[in-house]
Structures are given as structure tokens and as C-alpha cells.
C-alpha atoms as a PDB file:
ATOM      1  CA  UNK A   1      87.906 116.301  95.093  1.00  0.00           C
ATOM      2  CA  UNK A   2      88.485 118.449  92.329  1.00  0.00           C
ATOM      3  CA  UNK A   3      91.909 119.923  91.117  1.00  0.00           C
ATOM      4  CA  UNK A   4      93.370 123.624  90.490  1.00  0.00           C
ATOM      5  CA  UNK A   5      93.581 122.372  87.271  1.00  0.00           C
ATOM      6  CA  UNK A   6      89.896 120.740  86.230  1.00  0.00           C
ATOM      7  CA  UNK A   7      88.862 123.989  88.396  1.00  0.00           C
ATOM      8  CA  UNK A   8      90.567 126.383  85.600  1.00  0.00           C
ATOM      9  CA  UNK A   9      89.367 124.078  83.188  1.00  0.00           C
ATOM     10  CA  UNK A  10      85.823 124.143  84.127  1.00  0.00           C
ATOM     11  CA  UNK A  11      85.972 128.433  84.443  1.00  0.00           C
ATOM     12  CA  UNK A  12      87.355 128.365  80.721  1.00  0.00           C
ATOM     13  CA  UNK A  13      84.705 125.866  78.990  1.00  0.00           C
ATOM     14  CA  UNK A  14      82.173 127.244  81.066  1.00  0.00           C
ATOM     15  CA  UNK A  15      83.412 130.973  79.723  1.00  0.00           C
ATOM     16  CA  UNK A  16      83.046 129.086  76.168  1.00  0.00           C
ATOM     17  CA  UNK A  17      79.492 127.615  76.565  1.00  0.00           C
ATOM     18  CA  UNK A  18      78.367 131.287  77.671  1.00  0.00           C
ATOM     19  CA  UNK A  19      79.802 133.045  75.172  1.00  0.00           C
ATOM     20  CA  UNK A  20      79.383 130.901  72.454  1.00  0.00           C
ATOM     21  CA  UNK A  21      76.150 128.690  73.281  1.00  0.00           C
ATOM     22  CA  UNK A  22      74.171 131.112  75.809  1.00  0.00           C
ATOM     23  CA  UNK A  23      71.239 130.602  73.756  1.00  0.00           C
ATOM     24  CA  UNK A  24      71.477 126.835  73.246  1.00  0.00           C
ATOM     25  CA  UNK A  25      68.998 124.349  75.234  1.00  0.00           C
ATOM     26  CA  UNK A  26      72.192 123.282  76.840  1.00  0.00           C
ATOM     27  CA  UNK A  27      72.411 122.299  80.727  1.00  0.00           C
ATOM     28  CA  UNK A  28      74.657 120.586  83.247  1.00  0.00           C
ATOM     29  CA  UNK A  29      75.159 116.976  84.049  1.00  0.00           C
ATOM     30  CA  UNK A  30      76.855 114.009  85.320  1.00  0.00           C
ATOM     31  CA  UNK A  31      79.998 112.314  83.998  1.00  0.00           C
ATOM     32  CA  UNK A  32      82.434 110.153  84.969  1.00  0.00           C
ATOM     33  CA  UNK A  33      83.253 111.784  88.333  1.00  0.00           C
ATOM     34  CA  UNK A  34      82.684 115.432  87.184  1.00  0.00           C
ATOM     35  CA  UNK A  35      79.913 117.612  85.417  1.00  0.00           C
ATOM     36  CA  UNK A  36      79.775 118.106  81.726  1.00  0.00           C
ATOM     37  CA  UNK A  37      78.024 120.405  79.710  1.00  0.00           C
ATOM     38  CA  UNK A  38      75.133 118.807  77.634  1.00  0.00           C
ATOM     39  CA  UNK A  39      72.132 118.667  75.071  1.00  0.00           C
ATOM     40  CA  UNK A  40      69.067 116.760  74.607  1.00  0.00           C
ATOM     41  CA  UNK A  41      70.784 114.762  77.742  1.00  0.00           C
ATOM     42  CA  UNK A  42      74.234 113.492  76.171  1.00  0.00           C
ATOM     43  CA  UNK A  43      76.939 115.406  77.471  1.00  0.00           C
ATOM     44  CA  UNK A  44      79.021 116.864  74.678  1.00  0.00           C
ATOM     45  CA  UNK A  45      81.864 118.196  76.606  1.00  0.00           C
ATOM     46  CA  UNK A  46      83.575 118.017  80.256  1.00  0.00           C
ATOM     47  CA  UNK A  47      87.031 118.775  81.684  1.00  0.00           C
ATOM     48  CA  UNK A  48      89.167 115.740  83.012  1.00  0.00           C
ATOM     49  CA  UNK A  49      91.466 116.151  86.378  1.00  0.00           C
ATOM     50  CA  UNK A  50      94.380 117.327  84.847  1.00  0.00           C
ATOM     51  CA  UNK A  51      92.069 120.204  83.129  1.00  0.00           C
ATOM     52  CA  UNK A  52      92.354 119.199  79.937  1.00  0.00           C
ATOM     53  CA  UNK A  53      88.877 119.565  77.282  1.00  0.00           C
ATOM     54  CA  UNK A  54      87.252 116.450  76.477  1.00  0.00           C
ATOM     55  CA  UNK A  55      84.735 116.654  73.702  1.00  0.00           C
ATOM     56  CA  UNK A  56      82.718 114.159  71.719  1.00  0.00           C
ATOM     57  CA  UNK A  57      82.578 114.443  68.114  1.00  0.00           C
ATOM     58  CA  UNK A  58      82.773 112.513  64.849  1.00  0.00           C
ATOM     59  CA  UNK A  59      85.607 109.402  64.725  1.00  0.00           C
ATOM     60  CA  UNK A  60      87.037 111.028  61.680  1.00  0.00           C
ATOM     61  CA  UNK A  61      87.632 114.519  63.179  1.00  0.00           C
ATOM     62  CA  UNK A  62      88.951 113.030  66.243  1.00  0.00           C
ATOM     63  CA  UNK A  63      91.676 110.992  64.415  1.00  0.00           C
ATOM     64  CA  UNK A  64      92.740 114.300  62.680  1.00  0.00           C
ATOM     65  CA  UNK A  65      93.063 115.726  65.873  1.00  0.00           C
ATOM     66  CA  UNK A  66      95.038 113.134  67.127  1.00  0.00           C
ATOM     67  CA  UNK A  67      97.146 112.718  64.010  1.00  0.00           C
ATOM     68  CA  UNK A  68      97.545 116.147  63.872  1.00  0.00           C
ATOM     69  CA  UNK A  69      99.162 116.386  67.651  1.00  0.00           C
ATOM     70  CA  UNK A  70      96.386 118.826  68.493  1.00  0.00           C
ATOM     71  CA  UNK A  71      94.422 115.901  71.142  1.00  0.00           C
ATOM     72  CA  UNK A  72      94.758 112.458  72.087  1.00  0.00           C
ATOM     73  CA  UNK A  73      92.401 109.581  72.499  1.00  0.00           C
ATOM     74  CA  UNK A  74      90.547 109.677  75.281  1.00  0.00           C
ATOM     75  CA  UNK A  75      91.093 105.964  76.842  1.00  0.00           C
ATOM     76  CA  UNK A  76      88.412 104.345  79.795  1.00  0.00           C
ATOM     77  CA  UNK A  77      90.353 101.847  81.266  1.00  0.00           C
ATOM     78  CA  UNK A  78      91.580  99.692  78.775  1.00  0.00           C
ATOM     79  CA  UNK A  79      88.559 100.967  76.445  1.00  0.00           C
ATOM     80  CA  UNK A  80      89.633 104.176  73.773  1.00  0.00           C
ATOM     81  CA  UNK A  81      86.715 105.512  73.038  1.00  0.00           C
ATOM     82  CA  UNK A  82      86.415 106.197  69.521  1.00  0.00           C
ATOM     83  CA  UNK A  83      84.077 109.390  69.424  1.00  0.00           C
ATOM     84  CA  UNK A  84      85.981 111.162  72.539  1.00  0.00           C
ATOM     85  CA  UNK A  85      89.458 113.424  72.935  1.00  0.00           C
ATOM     86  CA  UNK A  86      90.938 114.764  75.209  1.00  0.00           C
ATOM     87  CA  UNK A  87      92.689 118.438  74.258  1.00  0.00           C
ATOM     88  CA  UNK A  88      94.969 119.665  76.321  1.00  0.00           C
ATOM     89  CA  UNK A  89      94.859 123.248  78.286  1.00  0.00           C
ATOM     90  CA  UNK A  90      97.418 125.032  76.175  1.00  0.00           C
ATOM     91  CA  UNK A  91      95.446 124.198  73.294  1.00  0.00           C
ATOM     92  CA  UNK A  92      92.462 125.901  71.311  1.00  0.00           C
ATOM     93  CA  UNK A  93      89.430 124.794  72.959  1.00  0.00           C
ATOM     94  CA  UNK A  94      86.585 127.446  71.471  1.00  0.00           C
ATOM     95  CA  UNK A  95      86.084 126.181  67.942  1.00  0.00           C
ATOM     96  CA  UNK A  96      85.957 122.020  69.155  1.00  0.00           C
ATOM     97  CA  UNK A  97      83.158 122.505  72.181  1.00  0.00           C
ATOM     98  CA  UNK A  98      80.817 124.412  69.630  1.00  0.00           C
ATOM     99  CA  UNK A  99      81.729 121.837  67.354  1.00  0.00           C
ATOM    100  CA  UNK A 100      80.931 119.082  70.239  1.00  0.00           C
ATOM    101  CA  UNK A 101      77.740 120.486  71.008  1.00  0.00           C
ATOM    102  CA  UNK A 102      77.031 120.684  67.224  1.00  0.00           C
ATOM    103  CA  UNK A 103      77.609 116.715  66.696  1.00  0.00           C
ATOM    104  CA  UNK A 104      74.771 115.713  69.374  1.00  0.00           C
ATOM    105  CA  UNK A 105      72.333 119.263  68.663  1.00  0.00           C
ATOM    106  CA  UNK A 106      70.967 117.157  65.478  1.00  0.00           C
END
């Protein structure tokens, strides 16, 4: 079941993808145990249960987020995965999903 929180999340990233990617060949599918936004079939960005933004983009960029206090490595288990963050809702999250989706349109 879904919480307030990844609810609110979802309603702002999906406010971001139509706004800023309307035109994109973008669409909807699984991961993990919610629905991420996608293109060309790998999902580029989702919202965890505690609502925060989880994008994929390049390692470097993600350890300048996370060095920078601005996200935190997304962790799998025991597994951080090196190409994921998770940034949390009182956070900018606009500029990082177009950047997401810009990593996996190439």
C-alpha cells in the first residue's frame, strides 16, 4: 500500500514529467514495488515510500550529490547502487529528473 508521502511524491514528479517532458516518448512502468517514469523501457526516475525522488544518472554526478548533502545513495539491501539517489522531498527535484531522463534518452 502506498503512503501520503510516495502519494505527494508521485503528484510532484508526475507534475515534473508533464511540464518538463510532455513531449518525450516517455511512459509508465514497474519498479521495485512502485511505478517509475521511463524511456526506451529503463525507468529513469520513481518515488520511494517515504516520497523521496530517486533518479538514475551518471556515478560521478551522483557522488556530487551525495558529497554535496543534496541526496544519498540509494542502497538495495546490502547492494548501493552506484548509478541511483535518492533526493529527498524538501529538495530540488526539477533540474535532476530531466537530467535522469536525459542519461538513458541517448
Amino acid at each position: 500500500m502506498d503512503t501520503a508521502a510516495q502519494l505527494a511524491g508521485r503528484d510532484r514528479l508526475d507534475a515534473i514529467v508533464a511540464e518538463r517532458l510532455g513531449g518525450a516518448a516517455i511512459d509508465q512502468g514497474p519498479m521495485f514495488s512502485t511505478t517509475g517514469w521511463r524511456t526506451g523501457g529503463a525507468v529513469f526516475a520513481f518515488v520511494g515510500r517515504d516520497g523521496a525522488l530517486i533518479v538514475k544518472l551518471p556515478e560521478g554526478r551522483v557522488r556530487e550529490l551525495v558529497e554535496a548533502g543534496d541526496g544519498e545513495p540509494m542502497t538495495v539491501g546490502e547492494r548501493t547502487r552506484r548509478e541511483w539517489v535518492r533526493i529527498p522531498p524538501h529538495r530540488e527535484w526539477e533540474s535532476l529528473v530531466v537530467q535522469a531522463h536525459a542519461f538513458l534518452a541517448v
